[in-house]
Protein backbone atom coordinates (compact mmCIF):
# COMPACT_ATOMS: atom_id res chain seq x y z
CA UNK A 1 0.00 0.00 0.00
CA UNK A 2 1.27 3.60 -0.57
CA UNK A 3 1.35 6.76 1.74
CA UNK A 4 4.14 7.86 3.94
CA UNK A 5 3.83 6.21 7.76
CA UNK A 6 3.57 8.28 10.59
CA UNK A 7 6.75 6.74 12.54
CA UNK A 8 5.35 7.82 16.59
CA UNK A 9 1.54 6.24 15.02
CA UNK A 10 3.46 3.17 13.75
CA UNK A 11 5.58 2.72 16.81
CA UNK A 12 2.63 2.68 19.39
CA UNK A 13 0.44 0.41 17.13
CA UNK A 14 3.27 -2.17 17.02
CA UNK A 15 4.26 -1.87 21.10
CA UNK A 16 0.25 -2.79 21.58
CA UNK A 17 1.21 -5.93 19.60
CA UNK A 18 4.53 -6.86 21.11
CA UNK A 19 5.30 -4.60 23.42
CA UNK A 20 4.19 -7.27 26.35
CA UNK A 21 4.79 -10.63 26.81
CA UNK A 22 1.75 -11.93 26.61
CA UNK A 23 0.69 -10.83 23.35
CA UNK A 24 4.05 -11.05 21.67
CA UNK A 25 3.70 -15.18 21.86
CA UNK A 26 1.55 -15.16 19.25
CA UNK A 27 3.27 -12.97 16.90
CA UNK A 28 6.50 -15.44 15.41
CA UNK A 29 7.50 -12.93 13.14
CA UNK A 30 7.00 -9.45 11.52
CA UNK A 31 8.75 -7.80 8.60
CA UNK A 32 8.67 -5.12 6.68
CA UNK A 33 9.89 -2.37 4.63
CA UNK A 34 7.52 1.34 5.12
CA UNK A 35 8.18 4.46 3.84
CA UNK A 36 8.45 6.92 6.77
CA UNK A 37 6.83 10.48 6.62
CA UNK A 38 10.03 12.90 5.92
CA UNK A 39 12.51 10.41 5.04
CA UNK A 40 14.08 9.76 2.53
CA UNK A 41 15.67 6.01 2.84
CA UNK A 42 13.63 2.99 3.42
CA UNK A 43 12.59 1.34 7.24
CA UNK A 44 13.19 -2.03 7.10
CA UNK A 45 11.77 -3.81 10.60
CA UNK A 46 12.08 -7.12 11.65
CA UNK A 47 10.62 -8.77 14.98
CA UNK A 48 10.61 -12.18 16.52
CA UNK A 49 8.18 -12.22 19.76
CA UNK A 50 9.21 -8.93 21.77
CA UNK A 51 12.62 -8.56 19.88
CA UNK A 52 12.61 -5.76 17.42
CA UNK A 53 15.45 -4.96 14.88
CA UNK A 54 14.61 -1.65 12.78
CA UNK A 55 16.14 1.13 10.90
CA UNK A 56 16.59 2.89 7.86
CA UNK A 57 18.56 1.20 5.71
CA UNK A 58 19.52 3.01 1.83
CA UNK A 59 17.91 5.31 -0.18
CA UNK A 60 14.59 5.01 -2.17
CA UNK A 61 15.68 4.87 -5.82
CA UNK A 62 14.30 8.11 -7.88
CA UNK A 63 11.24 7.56 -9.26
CA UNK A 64 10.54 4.60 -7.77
CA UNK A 65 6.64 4.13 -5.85
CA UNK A 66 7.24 4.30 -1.94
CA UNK A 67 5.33 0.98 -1.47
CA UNK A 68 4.73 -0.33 2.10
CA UNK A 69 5.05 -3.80 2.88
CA UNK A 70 4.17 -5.65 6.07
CA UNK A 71 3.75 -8.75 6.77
CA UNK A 72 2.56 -10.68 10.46
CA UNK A 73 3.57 -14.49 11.13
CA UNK A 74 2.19 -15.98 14.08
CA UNK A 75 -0.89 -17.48 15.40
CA UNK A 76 -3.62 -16.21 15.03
CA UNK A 77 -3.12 -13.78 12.34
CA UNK A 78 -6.26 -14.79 10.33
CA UNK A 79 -8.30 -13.67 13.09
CA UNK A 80 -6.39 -11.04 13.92
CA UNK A 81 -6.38 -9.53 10.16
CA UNK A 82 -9.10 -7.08 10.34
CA UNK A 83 -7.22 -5.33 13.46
CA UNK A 84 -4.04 -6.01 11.59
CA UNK A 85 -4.67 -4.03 8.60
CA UNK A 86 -7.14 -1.46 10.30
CA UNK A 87 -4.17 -0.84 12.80
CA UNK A 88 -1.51 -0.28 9.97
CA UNK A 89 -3.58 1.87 7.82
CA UNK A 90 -4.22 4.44 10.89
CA UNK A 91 -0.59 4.94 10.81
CA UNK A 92 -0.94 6.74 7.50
CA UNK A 93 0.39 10.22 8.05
CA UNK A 94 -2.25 13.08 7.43
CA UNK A 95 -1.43 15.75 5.20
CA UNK A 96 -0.33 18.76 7.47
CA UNK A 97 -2.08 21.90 7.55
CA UNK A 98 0.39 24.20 6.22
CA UNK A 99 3.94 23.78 4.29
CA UNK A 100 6.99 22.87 5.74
C-alpha cells in the first residue's frame, strides 16, 4: 500500500502488539519495509516475539513508488487480520495543515 507512515503512530500500534509478553507469543514474526513520513531512505523492521530490529537502511531509488510492505507471522493472524490491517492503515500520516 502507498502513503508515507507516521513513525510515533506506527511505533505505538506495534508496542500494543509486542510490546508485552503476553501478546508477543503469538506474533512469530514481523517484517517489513515502510516508507516513513520525511525520510528519505527505506525502514526495514524485523521482529521475533518482543525482539525488534529496525532502521533505515539506503535510499529510495528516484522515481521509484514508496510501497509499504508488512507482513505478520504468528498465530492467530487470520483472526487477527481485520485489526491487523485497520491498525496499519491508521498509521498513515495526514497531510499537514500548512507547508513545511
Amino acid at each position: 500500500f502507498e502513503g508515507a507512515i507516521d513513525m510515533h503512530q506506527f511505533q505505538q500500534f506495534l508496542n500494543s502488539l509486542v510490546g508485552d509478553e503476553e501478546n508477543a507469543k503469538d506474533f512469530l514474526r514481523i517484517k517489513g519495509v515502510l516508507n516513513i513520513m520525511s525520510q528519505n531512505n527505506m525502514f526495514v523492521l524485523q521482529c521475533v516475539h518482543m525482539l525488534k530490529n529496525q532502521s533505515f537502511t539506503r535510499p529510495w531509488k528516484e522515481g521509484a513508488v514508496r510501497e509499504n510492505r508488512i507482513i505478520f507471522i504468528g498465530r492467530g493472524m487470520q483472526k487477527r487480520r481485520q485489526l491487523l490491517t485497520e491498525g496499519v492503515m491508521a498509521c498513515i500520516a495526514k497531510p499537514l495543515r500548512f507547508n513545511v
